[in-house]
C-alpha atoms as a PDB file:
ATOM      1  CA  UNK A   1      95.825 100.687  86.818  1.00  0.00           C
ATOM      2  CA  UNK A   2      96.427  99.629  90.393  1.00  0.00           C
ATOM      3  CA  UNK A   3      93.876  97.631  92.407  1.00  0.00           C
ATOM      4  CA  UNK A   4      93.785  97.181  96.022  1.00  0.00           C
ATOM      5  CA  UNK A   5      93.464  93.222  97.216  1.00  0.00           C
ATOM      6  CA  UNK A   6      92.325  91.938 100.628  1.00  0.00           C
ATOM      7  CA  UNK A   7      91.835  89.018 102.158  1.00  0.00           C
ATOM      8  CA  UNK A   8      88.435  90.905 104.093  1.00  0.00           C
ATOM      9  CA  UNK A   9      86.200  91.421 100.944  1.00  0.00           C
ATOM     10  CA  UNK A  10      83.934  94.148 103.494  1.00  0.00           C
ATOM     11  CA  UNK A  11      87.496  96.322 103.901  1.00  0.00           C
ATOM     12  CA  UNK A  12      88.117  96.466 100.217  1.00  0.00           C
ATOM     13  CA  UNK A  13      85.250  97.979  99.430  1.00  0.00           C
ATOM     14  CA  UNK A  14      84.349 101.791  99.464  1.00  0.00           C
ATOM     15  CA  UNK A  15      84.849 102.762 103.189  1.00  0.00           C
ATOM     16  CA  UNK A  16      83.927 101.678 106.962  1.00  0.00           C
ATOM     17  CA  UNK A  17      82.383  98.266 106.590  1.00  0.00           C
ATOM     18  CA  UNK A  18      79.931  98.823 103.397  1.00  0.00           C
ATOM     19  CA  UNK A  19      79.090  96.618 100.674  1.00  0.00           C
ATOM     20  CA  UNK A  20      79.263  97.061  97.355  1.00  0.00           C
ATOM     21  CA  UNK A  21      75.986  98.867  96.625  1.00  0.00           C
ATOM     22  CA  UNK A  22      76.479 101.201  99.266  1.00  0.00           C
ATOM     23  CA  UNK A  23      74.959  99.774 102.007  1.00  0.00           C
ATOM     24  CA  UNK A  24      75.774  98.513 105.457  1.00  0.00           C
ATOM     25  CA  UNK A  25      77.596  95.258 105.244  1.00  0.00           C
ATOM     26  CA  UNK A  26      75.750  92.227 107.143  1.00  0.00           C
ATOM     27  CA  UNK A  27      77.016  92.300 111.017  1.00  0.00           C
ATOM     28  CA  UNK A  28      77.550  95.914 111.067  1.00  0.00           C
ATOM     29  CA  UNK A  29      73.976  97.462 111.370  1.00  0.00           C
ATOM     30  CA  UNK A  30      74.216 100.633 113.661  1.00  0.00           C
ATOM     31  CA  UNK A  31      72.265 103.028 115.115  1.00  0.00           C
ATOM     32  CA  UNK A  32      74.566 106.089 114.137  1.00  0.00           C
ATOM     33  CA  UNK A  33      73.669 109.431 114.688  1.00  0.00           C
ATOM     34  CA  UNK A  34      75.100 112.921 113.538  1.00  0.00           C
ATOM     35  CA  UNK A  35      74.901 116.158 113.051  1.00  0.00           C
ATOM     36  CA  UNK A  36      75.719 118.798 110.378  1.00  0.00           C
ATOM     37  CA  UNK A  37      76.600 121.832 112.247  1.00  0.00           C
ATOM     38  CA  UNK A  38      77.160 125.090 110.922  1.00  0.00           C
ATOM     39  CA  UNK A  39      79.927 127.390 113.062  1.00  0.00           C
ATOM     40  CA  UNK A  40      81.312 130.653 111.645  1.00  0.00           C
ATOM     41  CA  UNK A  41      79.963 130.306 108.090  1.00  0.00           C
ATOM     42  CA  UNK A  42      81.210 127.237 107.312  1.00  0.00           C
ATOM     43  CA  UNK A  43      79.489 123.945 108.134  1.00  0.00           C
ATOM     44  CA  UNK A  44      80.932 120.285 109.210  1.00  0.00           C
ATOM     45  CA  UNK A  45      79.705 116.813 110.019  1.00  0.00           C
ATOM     46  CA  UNK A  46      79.782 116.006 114.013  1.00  0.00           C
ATOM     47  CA  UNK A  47      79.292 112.916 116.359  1.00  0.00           C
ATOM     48  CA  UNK A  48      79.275 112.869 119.210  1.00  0.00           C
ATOM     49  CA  UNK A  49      83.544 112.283 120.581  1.00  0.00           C
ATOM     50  CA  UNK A  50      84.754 113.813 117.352  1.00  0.00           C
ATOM     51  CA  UNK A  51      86.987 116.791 117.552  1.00  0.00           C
ATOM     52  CA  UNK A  52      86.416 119.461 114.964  1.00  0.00           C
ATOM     53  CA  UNK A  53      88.538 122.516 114.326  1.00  0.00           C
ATOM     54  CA  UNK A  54      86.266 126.187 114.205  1.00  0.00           C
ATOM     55  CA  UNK A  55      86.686 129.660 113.299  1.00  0.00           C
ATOM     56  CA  UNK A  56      87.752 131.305 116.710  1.00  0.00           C
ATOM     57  CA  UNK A  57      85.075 131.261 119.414  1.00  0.00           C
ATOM     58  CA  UNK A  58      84.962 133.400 122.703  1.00  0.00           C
ATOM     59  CA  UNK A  59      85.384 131.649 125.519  1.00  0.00           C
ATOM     60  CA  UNK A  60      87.847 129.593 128.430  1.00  0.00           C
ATOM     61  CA  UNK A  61      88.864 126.496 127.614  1.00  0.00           C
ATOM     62  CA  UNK A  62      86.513 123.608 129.197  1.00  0.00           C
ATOM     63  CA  UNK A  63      83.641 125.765 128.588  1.00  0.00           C
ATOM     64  CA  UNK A  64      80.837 124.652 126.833  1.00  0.00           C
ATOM     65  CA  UNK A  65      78.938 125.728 123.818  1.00  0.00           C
ATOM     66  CA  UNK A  66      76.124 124.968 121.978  1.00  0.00           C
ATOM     67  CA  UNK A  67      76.143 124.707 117.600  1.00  0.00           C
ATOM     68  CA  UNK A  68      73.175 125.384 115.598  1.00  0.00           C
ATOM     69  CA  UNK A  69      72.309 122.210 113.610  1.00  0.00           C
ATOM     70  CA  UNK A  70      71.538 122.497 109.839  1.00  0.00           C
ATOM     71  CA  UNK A  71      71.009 118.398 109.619  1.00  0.00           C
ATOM     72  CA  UNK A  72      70.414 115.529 111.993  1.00  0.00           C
ATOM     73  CA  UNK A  73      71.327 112.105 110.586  1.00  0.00           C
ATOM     74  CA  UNK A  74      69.407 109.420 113.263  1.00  0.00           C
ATOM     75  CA  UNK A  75      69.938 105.541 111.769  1.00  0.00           C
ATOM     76  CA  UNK A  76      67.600 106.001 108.658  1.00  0.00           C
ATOM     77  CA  UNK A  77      65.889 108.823 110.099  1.00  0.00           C
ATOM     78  CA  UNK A  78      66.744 112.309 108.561  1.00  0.00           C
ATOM     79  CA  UNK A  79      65.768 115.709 109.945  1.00  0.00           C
ATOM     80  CA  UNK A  80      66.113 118.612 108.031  1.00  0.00           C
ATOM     81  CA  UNK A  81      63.092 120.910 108.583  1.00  0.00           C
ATOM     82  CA  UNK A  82      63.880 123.853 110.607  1.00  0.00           C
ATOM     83  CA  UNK A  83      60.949 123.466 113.008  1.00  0.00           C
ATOM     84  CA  UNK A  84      61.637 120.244 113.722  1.00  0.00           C
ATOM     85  CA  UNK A  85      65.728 121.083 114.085  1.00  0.00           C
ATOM     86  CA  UNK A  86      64.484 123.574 116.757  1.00  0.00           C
ATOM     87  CA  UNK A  87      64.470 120.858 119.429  1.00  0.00           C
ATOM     88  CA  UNK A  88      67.658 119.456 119.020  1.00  0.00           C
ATOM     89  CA  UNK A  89      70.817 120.691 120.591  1.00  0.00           C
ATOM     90  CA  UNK A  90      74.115 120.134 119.647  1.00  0.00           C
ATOM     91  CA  UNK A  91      76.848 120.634 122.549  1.00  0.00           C
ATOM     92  CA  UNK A  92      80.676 120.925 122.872  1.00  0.00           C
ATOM     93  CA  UNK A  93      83.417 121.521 124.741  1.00  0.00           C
ATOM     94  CA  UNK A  94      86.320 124.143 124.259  1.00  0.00           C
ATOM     95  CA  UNK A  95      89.531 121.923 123.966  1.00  0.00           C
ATOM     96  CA  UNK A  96      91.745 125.137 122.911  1.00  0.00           C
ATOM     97  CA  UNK A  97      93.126 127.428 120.514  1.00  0.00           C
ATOM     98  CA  UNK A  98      94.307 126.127 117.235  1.00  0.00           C
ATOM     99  CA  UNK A  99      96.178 127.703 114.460  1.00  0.00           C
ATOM    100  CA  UNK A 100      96.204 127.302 111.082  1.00  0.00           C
ATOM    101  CA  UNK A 101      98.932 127.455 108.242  1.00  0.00           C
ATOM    102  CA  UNK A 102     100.741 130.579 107.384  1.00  0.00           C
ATOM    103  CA  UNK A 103     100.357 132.008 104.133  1.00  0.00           C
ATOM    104  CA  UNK A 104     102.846 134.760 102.749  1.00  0.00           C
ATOM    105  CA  UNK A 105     101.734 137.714 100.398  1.00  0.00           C
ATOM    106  CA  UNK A 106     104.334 139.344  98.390  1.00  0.00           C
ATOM    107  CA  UNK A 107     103.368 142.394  96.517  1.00  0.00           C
ATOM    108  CA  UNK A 108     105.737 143.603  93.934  1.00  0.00           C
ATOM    109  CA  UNK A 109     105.220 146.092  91.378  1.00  0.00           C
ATOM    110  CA  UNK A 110     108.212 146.687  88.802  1.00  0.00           C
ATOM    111  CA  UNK A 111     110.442 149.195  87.480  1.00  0.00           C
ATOM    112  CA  UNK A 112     109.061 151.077  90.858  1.00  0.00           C
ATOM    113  CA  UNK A 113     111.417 149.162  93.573  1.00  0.00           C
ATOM    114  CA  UNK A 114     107.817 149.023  95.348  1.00  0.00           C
ATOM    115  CA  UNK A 115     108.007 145.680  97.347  1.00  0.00           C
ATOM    116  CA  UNK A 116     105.616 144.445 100.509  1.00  0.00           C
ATOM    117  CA  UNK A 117     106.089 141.065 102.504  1.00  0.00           C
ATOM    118  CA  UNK A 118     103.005 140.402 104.489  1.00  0.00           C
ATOM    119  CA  UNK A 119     102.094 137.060 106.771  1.00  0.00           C
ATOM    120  CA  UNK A 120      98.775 135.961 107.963  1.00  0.00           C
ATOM    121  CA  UNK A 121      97.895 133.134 110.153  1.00  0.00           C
ATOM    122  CA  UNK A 122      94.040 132.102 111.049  1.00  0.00           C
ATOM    123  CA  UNK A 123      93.617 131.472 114.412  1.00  0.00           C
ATOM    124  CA  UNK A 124      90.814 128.474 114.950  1.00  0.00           C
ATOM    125  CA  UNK A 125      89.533 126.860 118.290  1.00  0.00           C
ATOM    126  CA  UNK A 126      89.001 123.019 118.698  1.00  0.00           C
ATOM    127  CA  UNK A 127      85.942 122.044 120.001  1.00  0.00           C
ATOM    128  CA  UNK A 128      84.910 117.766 121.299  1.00  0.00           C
ATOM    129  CA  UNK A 129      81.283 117.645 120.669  1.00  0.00           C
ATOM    130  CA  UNK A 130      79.863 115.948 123.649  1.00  0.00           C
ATOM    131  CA  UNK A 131      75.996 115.448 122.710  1.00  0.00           C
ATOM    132  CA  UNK A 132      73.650 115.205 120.285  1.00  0.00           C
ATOM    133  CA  UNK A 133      70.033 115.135 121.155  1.00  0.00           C
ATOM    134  CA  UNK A 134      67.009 117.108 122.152  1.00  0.00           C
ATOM    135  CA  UNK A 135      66.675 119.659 124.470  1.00  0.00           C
ATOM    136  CA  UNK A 136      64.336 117.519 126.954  1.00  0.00           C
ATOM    137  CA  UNK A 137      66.804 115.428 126.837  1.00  0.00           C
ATOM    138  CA  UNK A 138      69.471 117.277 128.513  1.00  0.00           C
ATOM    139  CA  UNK A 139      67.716 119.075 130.468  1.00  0.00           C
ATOM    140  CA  UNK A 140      66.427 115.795 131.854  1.00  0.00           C
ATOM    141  CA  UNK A 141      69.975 114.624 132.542  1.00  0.00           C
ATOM    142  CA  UNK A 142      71.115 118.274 134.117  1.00  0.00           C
ATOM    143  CA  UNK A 143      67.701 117.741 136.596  1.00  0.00           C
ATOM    144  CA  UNK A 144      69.098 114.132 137.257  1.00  0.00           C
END
């Protein structure tokens, strides 16, 4: 079995400054907030400066958007009702088109010579998400 030693006991431990039960480590209380966001089926975790890669999205690059949220992590305050969800407002900005890998599809049936080669390759968009808040809230700041 290998083990991981360090000198920093907090870095050793499972992940970003936590001790051993879990917790924040002493020093590193924070105010974080985040979002779960759900784009194009599929749902992902978003702060605010993070960069997340989407299923394709109409629009120019610079644009912005806005995500439905499906969570809202704020400190130790969670938010999950829908009503309550209503009045928050997740925004982003289009950074550009993205693609993902290619996957080959051979079809091949024998003693026929019947052979296909077929490609596909998903095409994504990457989206910064630049807020996370309520909608008074930005509108406050657009007014300002």
């Amino acid at each position: 079995m290998w083990r991981v030693t360090s000198a920093d006991p907090v870095a050793s431990t499972f992940g970003r400054g936590r001790d051993s039960r879990g917790g924040l480590a002493p020093g590193r209380e924070s105010s974080f907030v985040y979002a779960i966001v759900r784009c194009g089926g599929r749902q992902s975790r978003a702060s605010v400066d993070d960069v997340l890669t989407v299923d394709k999205l109409a629009g120019d690059v610079g644009s912005t958007v806005t995500l439905p949220a499906v969570l809202i992590v704020d400190g130790k305050k969670v938010i999950s009702d829908r009503s309550e969800l209503g009045g928050y407002e997740i925004t982003a900005e289009i950074l550009g088109p993205a693609s993902g890998p290619k996957i080959n599809m051979i079809h091949y049936k024998n003693k026929t010579g019947y052979r296909r080669r077929q490609g596909h390759r998903q095409k994504y968009t990457q989206v910064k998400i630049t807020g996370i808040g309520t909608d008074k809230a930005s509108a406050s700041k657009k007014k300002a």
